[in-house]
N, C-alpha and C. Protein backbone atom coordinates (compact mmCIF):
# COMPACT_ATOMS: atom_id res chain seq x y z
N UNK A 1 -11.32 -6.41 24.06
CA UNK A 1 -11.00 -5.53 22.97
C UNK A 1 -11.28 -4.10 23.40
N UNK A 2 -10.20 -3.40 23.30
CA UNK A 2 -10.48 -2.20 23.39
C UNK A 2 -10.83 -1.46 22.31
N UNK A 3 -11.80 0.09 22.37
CA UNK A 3 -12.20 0.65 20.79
C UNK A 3 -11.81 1.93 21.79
N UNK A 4 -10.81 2.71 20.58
CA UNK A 4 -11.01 3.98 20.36
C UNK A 4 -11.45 5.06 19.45
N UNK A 5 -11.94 5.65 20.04
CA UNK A 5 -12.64 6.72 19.32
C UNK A 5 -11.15 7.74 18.25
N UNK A 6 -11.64 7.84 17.04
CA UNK A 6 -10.82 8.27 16.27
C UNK A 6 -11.42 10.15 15.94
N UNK A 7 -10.96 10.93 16.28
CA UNK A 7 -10.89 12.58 16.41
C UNK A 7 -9.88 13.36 15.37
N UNK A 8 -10.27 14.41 15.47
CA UNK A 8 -9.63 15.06 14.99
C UNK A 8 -8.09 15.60 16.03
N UNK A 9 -8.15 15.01 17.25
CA UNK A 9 -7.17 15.34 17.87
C UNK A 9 -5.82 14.16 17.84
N UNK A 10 -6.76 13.21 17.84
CA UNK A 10 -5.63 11.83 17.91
C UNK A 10 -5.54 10.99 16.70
N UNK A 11 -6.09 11.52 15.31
CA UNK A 11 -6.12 10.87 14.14
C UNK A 11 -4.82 10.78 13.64
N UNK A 12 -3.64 11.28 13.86
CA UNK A 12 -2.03 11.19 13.65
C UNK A 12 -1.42 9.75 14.54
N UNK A 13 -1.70 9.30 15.43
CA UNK A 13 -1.42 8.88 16.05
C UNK A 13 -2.26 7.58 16.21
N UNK A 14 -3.26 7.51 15.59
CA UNK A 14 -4.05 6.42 15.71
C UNK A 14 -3.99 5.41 14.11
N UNK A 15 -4.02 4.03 14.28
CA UNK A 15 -4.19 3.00 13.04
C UNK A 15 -5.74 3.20 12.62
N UNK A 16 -5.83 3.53 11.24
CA UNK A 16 -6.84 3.95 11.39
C UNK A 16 -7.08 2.64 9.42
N UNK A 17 -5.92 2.62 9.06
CA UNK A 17 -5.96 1.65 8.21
C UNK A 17 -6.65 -0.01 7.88
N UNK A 18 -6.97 -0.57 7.21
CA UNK A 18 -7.45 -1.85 7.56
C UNK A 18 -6.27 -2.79 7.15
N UNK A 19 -5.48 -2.63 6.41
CA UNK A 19 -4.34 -3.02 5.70
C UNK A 19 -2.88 -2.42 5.59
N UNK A 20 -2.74 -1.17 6.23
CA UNK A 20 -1.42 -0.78 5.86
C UNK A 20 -1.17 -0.17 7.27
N UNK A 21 0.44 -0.59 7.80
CA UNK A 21 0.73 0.09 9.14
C UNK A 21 1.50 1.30 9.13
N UNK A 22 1.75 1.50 7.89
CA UNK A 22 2.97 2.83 7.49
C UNK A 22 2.16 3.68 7.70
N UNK A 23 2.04 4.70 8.77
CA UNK A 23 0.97 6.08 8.64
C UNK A 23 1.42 7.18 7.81
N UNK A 24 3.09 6.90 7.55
CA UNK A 24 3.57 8.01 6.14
C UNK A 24 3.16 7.60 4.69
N UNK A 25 2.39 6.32 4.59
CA UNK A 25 1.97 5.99 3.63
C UNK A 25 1.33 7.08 2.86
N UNK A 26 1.54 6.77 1.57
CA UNK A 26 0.26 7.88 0.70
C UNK A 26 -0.95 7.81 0.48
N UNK A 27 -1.19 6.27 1.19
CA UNK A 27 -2.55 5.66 1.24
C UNK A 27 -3.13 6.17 2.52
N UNK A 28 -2.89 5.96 3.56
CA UNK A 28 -2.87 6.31 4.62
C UNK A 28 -3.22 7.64 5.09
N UNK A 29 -2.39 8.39 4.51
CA UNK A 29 -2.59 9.97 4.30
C UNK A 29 -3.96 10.59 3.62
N UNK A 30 -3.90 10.08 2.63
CA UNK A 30 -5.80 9.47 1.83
C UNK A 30 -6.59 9.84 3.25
N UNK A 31 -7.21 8.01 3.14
CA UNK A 31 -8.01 8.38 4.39
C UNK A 31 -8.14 9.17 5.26
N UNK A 32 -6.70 9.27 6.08
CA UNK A 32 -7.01 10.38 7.17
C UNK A 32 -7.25 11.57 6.95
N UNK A 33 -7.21 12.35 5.55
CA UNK A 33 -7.66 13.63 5.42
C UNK A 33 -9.28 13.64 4.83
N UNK A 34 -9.87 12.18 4.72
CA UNK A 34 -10.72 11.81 4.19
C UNK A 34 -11.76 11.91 5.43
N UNK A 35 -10.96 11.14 6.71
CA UNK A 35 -11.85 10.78 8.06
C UNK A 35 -12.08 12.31 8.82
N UNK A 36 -11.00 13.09 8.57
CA UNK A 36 -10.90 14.22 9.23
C UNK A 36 -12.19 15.20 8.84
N UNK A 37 -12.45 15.49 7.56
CA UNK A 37 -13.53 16.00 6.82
C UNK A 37 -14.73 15.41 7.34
N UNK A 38 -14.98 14.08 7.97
CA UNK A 38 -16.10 14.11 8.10
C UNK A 38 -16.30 14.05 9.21
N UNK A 39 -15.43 14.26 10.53
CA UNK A 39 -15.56 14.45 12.05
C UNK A 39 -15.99 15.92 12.03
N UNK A 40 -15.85 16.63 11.34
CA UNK A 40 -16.48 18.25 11.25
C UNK A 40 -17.55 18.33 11.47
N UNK A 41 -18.64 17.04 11.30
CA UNK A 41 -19.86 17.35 10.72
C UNK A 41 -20.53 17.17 11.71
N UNK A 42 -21.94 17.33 12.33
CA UNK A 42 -22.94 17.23 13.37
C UNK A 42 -23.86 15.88 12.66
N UNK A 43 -24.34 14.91 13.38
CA UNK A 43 -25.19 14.16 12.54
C UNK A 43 -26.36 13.61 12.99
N UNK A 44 -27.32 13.25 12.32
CA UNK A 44 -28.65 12.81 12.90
C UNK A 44 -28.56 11.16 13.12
N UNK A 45 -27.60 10.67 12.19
CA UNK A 45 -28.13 9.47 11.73
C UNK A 45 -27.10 8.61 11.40
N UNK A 46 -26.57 7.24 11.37
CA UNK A 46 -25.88 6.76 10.29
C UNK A 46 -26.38 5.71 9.24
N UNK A 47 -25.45 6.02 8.09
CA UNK A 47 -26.27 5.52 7.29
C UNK A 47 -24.56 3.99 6.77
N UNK A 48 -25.05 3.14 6.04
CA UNK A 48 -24.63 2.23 5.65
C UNK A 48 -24.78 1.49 4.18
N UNK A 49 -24.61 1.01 3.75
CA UNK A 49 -24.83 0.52 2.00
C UNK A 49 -24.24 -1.17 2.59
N UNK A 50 -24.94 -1.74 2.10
CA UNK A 50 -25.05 -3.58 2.18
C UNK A 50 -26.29 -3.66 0.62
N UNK A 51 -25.81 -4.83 0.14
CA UNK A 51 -26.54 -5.25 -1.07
C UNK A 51 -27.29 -6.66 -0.67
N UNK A 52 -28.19 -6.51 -1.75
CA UNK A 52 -29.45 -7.73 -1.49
C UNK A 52 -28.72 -9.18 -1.46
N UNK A 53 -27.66 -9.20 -2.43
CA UNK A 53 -26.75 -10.49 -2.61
C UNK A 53 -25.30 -9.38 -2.07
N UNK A 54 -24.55 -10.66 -1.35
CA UNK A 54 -23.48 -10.45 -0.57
C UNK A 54 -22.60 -9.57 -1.39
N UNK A 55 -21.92 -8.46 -1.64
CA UNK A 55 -20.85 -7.89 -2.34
C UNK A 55 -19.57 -7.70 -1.77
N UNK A 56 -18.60 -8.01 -2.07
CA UNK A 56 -17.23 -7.68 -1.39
C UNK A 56 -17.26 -5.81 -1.12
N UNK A 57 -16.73 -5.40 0.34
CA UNK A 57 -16.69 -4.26 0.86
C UNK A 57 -17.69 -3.28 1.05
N UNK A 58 -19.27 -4.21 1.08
CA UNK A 58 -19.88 -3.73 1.54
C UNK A 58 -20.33 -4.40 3.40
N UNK A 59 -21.20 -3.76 3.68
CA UNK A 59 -21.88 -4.19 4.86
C UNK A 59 -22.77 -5.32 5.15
N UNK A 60 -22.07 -6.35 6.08
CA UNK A 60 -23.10 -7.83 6.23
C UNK A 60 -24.83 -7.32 6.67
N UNK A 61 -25.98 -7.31 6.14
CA UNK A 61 -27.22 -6.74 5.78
C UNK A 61 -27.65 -8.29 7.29
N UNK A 62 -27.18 -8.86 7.68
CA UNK A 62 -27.82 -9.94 9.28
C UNK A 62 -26.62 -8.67 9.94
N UNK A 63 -25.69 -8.45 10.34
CA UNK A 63 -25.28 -7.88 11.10
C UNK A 63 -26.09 -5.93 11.30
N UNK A 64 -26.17 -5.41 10.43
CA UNK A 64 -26.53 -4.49 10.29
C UNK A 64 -28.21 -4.90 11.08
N UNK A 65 -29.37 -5.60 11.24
CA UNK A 65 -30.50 -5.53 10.98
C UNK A 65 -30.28 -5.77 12.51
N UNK A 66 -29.63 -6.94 12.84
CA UNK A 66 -29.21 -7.10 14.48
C UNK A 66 -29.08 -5.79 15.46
N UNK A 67 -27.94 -5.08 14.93
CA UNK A 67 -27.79 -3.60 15.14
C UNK A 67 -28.82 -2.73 15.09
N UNK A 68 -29.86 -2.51 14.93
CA UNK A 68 -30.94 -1.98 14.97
C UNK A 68 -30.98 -1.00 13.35
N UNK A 69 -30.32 -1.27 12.51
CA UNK A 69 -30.46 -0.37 11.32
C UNK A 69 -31.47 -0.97 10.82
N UNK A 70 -32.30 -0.23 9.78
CA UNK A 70 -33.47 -0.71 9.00
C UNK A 70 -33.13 0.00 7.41
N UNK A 71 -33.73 -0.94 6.25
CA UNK A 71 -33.58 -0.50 4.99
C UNK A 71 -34.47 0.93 4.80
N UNK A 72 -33.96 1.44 4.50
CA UNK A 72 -34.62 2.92 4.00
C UNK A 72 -34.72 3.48 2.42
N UNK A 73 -33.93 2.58 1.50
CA UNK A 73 -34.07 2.55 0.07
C UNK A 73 -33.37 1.48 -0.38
N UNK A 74 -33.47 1.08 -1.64
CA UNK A 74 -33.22 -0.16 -2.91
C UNK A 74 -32.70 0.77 -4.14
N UNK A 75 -31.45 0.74 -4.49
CA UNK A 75 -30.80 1.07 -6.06
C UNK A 75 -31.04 -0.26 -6.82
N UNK A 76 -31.81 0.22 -8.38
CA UNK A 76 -31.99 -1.47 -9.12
C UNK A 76 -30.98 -2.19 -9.46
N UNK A 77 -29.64 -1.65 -8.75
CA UNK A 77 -28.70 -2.83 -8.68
C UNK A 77 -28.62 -3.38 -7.51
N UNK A 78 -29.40 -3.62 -6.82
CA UNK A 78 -29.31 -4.33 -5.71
C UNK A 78 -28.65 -3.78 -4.22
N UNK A 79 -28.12 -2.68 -4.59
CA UNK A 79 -27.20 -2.03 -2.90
C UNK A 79 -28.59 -1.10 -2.64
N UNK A 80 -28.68 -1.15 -1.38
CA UNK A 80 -29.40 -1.25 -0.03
C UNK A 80 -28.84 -0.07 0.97
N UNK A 81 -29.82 1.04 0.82
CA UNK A 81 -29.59 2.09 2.02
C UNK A 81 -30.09 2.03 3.27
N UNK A 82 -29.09 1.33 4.29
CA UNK A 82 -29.55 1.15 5.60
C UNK A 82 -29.56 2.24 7.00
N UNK A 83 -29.87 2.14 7.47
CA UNK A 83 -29.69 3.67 8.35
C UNK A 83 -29.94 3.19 9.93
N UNK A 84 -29.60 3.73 10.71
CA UNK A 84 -29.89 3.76 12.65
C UNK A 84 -29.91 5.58 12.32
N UNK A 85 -31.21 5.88 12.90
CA UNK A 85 -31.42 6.94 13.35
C UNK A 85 -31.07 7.57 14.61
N UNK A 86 -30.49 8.53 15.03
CA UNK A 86 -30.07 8.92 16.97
C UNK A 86 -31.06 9.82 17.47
N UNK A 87 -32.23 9.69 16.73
CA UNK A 87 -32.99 10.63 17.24
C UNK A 87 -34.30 10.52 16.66
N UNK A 88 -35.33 10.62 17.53
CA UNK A 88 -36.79 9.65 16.81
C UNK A 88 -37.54 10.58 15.33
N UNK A 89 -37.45 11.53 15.75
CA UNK A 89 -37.92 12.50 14.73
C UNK A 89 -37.15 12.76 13.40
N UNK A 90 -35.80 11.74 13.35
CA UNK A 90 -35.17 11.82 12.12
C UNK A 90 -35.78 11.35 11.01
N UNK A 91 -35.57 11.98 9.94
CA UNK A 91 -36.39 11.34 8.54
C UNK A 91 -35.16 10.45 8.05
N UNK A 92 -36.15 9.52 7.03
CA UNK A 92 -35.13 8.08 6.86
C UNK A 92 -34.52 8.70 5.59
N UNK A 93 -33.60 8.23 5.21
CA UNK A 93 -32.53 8.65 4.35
C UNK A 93 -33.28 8.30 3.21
N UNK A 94 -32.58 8.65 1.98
CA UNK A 94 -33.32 8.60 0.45
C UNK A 94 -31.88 8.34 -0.59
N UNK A 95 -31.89 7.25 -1.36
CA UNK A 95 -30.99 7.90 -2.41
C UNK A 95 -31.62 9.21 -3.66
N UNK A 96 -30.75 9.48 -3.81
CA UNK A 96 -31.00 10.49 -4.55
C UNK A 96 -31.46 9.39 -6.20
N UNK A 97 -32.36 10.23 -7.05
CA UNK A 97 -32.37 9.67 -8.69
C UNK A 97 -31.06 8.84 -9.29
N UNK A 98 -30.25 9.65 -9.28
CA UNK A 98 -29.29 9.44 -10.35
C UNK A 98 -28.38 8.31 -9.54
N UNK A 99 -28.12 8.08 -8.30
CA UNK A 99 -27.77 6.81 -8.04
C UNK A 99 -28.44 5.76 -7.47
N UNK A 100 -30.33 6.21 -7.31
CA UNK A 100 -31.13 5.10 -7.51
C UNK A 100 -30.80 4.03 -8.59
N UNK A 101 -30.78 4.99 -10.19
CA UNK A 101 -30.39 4.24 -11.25
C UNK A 101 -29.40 4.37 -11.68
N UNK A 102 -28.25 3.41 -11.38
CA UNK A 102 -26.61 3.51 -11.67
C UNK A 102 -26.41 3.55 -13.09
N UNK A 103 -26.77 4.28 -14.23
CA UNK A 103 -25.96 4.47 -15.04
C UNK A 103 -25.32 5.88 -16.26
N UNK A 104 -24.45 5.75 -17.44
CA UNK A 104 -24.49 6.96 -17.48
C UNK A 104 -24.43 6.73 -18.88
N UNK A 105 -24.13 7.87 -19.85
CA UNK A 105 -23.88 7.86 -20.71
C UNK A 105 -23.23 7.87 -21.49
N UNK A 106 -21.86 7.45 -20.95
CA UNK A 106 -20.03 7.72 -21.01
C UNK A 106 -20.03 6.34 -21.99
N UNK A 107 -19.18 6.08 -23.31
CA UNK A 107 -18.59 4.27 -23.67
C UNK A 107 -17.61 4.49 -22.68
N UNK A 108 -16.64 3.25 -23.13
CA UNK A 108 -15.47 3.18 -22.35
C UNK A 108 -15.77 2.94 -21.46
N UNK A 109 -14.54 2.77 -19.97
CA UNK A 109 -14.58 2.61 -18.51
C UNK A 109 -14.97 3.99 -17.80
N UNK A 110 -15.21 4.52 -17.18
CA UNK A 110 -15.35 5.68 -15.96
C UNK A 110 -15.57 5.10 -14.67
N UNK A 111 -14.49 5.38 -14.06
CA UNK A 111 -14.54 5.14 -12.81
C UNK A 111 -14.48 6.20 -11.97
N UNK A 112 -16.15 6.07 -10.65
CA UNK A 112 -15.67 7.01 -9.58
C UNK A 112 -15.44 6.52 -8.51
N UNK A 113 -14.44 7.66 -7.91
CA UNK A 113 -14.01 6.87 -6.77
C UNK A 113 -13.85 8.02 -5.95
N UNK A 114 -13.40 7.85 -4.18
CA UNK A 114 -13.08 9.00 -3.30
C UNK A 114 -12.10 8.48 -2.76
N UNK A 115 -11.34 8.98 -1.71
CA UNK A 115 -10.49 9.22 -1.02
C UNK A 115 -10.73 7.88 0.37
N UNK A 116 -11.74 7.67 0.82
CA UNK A 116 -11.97 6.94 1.63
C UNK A 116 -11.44 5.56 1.77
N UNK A 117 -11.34 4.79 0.42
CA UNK A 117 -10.36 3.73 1.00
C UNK A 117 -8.68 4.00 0.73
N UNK A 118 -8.00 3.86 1.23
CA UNK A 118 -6.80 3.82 0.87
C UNK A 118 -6.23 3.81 -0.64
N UNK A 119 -6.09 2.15 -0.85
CA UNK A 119 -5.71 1.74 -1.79
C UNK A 119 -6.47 2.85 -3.36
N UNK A 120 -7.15 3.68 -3.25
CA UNK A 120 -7.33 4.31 -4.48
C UNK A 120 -6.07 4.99 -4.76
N UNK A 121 -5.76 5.67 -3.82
CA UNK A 121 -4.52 6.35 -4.08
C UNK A 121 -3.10 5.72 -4.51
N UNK A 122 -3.31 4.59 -4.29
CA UNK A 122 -2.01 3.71 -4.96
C UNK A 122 -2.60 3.35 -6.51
N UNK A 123 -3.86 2.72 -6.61
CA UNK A 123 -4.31 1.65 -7.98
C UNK A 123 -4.88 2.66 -8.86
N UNK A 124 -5.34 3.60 -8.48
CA UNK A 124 -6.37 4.22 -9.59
C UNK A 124 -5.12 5.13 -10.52
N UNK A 125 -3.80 5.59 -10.13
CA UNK A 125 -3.31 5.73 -11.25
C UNK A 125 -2.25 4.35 -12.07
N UNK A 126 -2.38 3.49 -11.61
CA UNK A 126 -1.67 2.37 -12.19
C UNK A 126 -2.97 1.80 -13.45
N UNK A 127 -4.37 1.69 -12.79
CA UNK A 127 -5.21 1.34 -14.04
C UNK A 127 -4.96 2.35 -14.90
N UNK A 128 -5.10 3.60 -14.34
CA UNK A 128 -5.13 4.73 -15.44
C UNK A 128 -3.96 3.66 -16.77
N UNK A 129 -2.77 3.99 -16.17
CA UNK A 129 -1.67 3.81 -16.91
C UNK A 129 -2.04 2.67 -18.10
N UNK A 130 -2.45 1.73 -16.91
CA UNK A 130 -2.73 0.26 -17.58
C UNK A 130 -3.83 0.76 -19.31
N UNK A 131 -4.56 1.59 -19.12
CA UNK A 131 -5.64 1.58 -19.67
C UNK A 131 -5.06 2.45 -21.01
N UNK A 132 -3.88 3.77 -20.81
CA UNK A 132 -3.42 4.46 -21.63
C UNK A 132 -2.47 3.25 -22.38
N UNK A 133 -1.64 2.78 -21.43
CA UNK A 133 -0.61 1.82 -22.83
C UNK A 133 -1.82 1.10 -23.33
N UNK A 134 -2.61 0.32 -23.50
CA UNK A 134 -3.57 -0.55 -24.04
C UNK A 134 -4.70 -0.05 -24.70
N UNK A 135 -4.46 1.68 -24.73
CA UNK A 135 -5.06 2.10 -25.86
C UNK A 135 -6.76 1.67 -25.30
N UNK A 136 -7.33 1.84 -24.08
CA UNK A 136 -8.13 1.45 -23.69
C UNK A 136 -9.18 2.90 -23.05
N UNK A 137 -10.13 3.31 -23.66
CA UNK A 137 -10.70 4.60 -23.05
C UNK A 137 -11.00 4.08 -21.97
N UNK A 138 -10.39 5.23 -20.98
CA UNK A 138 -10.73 5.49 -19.33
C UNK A 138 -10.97 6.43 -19.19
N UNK A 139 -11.71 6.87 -18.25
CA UNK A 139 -11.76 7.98 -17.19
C UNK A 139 -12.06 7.50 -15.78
N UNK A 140 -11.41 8.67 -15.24
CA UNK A 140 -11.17 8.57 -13.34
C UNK A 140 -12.19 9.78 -13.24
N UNK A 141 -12.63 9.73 -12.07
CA UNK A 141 -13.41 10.91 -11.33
C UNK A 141 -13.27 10.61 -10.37
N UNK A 142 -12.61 11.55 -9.81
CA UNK A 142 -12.47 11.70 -8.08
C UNK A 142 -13.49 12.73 -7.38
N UNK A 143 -14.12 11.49 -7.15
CA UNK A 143 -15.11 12.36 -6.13
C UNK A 143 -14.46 12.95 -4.83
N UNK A 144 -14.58 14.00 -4.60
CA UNK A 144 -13.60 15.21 -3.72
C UNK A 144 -14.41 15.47 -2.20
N UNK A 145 -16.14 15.53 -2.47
CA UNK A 145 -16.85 16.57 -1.51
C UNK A 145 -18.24 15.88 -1.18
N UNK A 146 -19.04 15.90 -0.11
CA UNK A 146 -20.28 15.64 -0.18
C UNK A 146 -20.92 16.04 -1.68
N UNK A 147 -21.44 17.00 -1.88
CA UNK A 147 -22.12 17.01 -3.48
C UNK A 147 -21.46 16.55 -4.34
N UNK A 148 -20.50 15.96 -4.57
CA UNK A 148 -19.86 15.45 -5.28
C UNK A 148 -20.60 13.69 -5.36
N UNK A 149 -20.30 13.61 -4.36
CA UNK A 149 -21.06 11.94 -3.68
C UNK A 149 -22.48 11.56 -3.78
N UNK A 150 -22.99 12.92 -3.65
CA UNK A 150 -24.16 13.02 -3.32
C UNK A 150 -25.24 13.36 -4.81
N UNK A 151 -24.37 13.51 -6.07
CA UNK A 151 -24.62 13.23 -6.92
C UNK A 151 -24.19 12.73 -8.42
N UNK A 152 -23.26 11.93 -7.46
CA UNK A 152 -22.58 10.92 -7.96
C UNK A 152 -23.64 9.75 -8.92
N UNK A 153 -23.59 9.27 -10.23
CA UNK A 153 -24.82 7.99 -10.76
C UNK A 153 -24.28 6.50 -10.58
N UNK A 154 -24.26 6.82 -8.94
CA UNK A 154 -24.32 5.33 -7.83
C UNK A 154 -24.15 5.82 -6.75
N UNK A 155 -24.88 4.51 -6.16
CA UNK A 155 -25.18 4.80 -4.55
C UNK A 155 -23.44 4.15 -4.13
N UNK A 156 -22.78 3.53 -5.06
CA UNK A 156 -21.37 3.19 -4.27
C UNK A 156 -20.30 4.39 -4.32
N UNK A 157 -19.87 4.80 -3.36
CA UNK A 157 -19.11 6.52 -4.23
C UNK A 157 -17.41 5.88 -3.90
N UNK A 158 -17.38 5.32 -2.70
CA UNK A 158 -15.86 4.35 -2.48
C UNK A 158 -15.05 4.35 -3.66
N UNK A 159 -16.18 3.49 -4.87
CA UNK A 159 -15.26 2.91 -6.17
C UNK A 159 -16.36 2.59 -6.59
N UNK A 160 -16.49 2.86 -7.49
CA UNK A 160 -17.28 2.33 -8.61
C UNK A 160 -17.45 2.50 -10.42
N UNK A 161 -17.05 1.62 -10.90
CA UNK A 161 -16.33 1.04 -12.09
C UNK A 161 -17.69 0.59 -13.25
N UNK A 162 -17.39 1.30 -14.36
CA UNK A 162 -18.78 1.59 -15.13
C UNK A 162 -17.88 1.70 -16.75
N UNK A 163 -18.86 0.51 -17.53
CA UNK A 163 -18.56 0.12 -18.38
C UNK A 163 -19.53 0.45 -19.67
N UNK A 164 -19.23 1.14 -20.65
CA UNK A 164 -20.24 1.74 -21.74
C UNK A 164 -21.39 1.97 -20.83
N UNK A 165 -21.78 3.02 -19.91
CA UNK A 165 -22.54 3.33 -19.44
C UNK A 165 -23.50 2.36 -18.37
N UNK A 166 -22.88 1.01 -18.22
CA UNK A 166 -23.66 -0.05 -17.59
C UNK A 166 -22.35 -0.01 -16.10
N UNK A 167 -22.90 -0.21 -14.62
CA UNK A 167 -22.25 0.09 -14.10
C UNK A 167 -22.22 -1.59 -13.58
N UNK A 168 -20.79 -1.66 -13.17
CA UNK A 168 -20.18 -3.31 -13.33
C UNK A 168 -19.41 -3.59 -12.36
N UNK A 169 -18.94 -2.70 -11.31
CA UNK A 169 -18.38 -3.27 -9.73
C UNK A 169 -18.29 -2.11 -9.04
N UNK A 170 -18.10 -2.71 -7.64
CA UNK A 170 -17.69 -1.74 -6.75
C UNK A 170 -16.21 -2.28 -6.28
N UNK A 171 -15.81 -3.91 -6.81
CA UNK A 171 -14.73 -4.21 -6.31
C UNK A 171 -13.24 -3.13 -6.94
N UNK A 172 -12.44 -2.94 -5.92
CA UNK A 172 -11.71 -1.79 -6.45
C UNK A 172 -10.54 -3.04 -7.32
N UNK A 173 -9.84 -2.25 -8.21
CA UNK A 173 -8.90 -3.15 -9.21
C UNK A 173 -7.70 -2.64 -8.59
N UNK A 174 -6.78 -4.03 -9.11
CA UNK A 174 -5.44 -3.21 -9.00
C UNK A 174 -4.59 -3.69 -10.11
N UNK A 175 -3.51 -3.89 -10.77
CA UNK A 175 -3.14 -4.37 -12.01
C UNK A 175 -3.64 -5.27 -12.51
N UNK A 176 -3.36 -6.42 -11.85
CA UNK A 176 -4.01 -8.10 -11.99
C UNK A 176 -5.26 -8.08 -12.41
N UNK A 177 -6.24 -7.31 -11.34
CA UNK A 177 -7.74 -7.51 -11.82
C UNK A 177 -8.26 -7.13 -12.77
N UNK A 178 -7.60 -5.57 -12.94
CA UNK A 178 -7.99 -4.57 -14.29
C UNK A 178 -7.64 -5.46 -15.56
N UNK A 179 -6.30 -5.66 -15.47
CA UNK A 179 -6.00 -6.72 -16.77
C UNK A 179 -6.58 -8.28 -17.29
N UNK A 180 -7.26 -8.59 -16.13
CA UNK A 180 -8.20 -10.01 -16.07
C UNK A 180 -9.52 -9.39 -16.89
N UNK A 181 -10.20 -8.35 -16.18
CA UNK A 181 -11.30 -7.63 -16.62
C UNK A 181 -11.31 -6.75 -17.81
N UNK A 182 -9.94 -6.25 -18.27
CA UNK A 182 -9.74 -6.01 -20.22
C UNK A 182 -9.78 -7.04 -21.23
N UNK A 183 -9.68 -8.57 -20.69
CA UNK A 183 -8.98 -9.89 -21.50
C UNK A 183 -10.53 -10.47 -21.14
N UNK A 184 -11.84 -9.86 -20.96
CA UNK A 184 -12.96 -10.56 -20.95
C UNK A 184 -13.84 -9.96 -22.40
């Protein structure tokens, strides 16, 4: 297996998708202006999110520990801030308060989400839709920026889907699911 390194020079040209091969995609386009923003940055450390019980699209927590990452914080919903430091004198990562404790004060749905997986950019205005014909309060928040993420109320910033103020997945929806999850 070969791995390439994904840049700001060869990110046009590289699959950088997990699911879609169209790079004119609008999904596609997403991410890569998503990946590009964060090759800018200098870093000490990486960090990772895996939960205590298995969650879809997070990080396997035996693969991660193998890898030399270690837990560095607990949100009381169970997701897990893991980290590999590149440098010994790095301090271990922290969630911040407000997505230690995932919740808010919104009824209705609010969902935040970023740019990072694809598929937001296709589903998050189809729930919208779904949610306006059905007379169903929503809100979207697109998280845009580091501070945005960074004080975001959850440690999941990908997607995360919050119900009368109780926060209730990170799995992202797409018609089918949203409408399974209104009919509960």
């Amino acid at each position: 297996m070969e791995y390439i390194r994904v840049t700001n020079e060869n990110i046009e040209k590289e699959h950088i998708c997990c699911a879609i091969s169209n790079n004119n995609d609008l999904q596609v386009s997403s991410k890569k202006n998503w990946h590009g923003r964060q090759q800018k940055q200098r870093k000490k450390g990486l960090c990772i999110l895996a939960a205590a019980k298995k969650k879809p699209f997070l990080a396997d927590p035996e693969f991660l520990k193998y890898k030399g990452f270690t837990v560095s914080d607990e949100a009381d919903n169970g997701i897990l801030l893991w980290h590999l430091s590149f440098t010994e004198n790095a301090l271990a990562p922290k969630f911040k308060e407000c997505a230690k404790y995932p919740h808010i004060d919104e009824t209705g749905y609010v969902l935040y989400y970023t740019s990072q997986c694809p598929f937001n950019a296709k589903y998050v205005p189809v729930i919208e839709n779904i949610a306006k014909e059905r007379s169903v309060k929503f809100k979207a928040i697109h998280l845009q920026n580091k501070e945005d993420a960074q004080n975001a109320p959850t440690p999941i910033t990908t997607y995360a889907l919050f119900l009368d103020g109780s926060y209730i997945t990170n799995e992202q929806m797409n018609d089918k699911r949203f409408l399974k999850l209104l009919e509960k």
